[in-house]
C-alpha atoms as a PDB file:
ATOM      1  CA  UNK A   1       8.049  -7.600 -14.467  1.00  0.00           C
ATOM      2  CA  UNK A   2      10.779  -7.210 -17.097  1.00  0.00           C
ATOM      3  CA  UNK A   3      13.408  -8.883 -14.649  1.00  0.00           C
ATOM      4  CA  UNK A   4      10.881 -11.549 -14.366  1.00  0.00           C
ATOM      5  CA  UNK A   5      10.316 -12.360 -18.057  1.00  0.00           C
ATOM      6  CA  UNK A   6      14.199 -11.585 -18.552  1.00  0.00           C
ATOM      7  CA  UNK A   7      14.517 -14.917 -16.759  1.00  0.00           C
ATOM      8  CA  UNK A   8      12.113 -17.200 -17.997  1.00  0.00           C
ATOM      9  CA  UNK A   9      13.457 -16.414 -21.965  1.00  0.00           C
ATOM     10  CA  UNK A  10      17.059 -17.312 -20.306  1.00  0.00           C
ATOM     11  CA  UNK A  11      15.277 -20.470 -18.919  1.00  0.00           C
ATOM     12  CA  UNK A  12      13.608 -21.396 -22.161  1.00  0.00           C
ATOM     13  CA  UNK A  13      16.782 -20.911 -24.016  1.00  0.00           C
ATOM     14  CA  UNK A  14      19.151 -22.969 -21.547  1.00  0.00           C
ATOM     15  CA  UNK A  15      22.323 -20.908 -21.482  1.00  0.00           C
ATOM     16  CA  UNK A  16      22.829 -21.101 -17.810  1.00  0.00           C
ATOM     17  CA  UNK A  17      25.194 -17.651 -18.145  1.00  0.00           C
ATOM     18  CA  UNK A  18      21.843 -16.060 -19.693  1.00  0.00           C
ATOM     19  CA  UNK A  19      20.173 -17.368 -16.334  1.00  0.00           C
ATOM     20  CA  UNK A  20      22.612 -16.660 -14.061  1.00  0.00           C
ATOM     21  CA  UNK A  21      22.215 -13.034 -15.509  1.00  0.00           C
ATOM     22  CA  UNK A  22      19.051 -12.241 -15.038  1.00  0.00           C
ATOM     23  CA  UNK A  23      18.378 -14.199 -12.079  1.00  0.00           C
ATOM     24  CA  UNK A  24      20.842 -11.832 -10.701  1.00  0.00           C
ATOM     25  CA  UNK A  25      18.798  -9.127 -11.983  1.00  0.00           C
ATOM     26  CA  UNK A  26      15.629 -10.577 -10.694  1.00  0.00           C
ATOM     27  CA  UNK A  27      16.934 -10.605  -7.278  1.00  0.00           C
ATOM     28  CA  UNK A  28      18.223  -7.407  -7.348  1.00  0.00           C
ATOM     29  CA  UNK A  29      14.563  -5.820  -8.265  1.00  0.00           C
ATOM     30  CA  UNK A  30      12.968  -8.252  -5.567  1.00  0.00           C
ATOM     31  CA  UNK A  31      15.006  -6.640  -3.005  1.00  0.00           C
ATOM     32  CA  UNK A  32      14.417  -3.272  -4.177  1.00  0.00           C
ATOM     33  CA  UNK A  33      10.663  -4.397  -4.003  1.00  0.00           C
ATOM     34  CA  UNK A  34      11.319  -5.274  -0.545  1.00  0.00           C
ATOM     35  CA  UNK A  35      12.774  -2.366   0.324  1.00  0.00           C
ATOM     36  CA  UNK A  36       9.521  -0.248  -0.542  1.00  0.00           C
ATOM     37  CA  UNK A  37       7.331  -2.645   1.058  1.00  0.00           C
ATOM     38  CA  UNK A  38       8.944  -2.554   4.176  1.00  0.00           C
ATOM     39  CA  UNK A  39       9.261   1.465   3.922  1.00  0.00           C
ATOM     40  CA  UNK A  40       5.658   1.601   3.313  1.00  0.00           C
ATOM     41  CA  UNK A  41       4.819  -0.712   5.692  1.00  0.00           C
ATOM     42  CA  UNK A  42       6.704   1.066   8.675  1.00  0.00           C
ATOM     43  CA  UNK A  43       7.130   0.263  12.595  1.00  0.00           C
ATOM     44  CA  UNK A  44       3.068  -0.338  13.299  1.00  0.00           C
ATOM     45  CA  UNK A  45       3.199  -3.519  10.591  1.00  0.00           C
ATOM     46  CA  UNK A  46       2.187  -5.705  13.463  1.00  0.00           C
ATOM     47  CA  UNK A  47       6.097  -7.039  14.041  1.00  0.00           C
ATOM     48  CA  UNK A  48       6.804  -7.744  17.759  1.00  0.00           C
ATOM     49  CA  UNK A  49       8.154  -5.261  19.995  1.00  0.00           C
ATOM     50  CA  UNK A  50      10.851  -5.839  22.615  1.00  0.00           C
ATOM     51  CA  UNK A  51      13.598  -8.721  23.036  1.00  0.00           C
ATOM     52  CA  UNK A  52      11.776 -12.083  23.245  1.00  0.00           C
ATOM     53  CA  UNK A  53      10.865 -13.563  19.983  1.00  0.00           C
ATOM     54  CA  UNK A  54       7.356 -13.769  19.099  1.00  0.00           C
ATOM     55  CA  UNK A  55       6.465 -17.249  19.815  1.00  0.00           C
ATOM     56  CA  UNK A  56       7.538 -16.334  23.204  1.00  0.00           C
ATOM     57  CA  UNK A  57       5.602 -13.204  23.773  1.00  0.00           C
ATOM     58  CA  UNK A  58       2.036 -13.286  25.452  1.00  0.00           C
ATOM     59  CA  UNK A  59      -0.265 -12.726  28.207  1.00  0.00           C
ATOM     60  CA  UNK A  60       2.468 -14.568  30.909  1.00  0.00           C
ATOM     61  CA  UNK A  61       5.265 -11.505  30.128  1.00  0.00           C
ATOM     62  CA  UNK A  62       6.998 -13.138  27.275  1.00  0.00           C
ATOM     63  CA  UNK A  63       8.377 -16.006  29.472  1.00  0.00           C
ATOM     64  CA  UNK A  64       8.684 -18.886  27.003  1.00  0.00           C
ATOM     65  CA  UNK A  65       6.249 -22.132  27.618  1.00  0.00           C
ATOM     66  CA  UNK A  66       8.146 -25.248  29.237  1.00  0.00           C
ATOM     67  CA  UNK A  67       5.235 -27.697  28.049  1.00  0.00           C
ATOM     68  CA  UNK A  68       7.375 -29.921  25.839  1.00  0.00           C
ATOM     69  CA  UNK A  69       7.608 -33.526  26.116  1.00  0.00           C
ATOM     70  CA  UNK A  70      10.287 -35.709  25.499  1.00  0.00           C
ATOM     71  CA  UNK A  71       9.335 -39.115  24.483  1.00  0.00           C
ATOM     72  CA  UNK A  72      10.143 -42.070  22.287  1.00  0.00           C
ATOM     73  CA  UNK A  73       8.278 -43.711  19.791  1.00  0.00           C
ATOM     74  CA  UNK A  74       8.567 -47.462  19.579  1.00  0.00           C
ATOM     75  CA  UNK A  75       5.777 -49.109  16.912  1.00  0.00           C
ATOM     76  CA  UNK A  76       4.956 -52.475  18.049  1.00  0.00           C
ATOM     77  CA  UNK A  77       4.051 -53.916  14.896  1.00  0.00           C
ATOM     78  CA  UNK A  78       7.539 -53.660  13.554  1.00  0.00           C
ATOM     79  CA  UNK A  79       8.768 -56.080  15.719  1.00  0.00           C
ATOM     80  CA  UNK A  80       6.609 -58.946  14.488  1.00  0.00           C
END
């Protein structure tokens, strides 16, 4: 929370070295943040197991879906 209002008093005052500063310092305590979270959070968080991403993964074995079409648009309307 410091970090935080750190940056918007270097915002307000418009020295971007001020900013650059403590935006620095803001992202270092997100990350630290981030860290915990993630440490808290541990390997049952829900995130996919295994080597297929997870928009791939489901009840067909993780095989991905080959339901795209390819198609062009042409608006007739344009043409007039």
């Amino acid at each position: 929370e410091e970090s935080i209002e750190e940056t918007k008093k270097a915002v307000a005052a418009g020295n971007s070295d001020q900013i650059s500063a403590a935006t620095d310092k803001l992202t270092a305590a997100s990350h630290k943040l981030a860290e915990a979270m993630y440490k808290t959070a541990g390997p049952q968080s829900g995130a996919p197991q295994g080597d297929a991403p997870p928009h791939t993964q489901g009840t067909d074995g993780g095989k991905p879906k080959d339901n795209v079409v390819d198609a062009e648009f042409v608006d007739v309307d344009d043409k007039k």
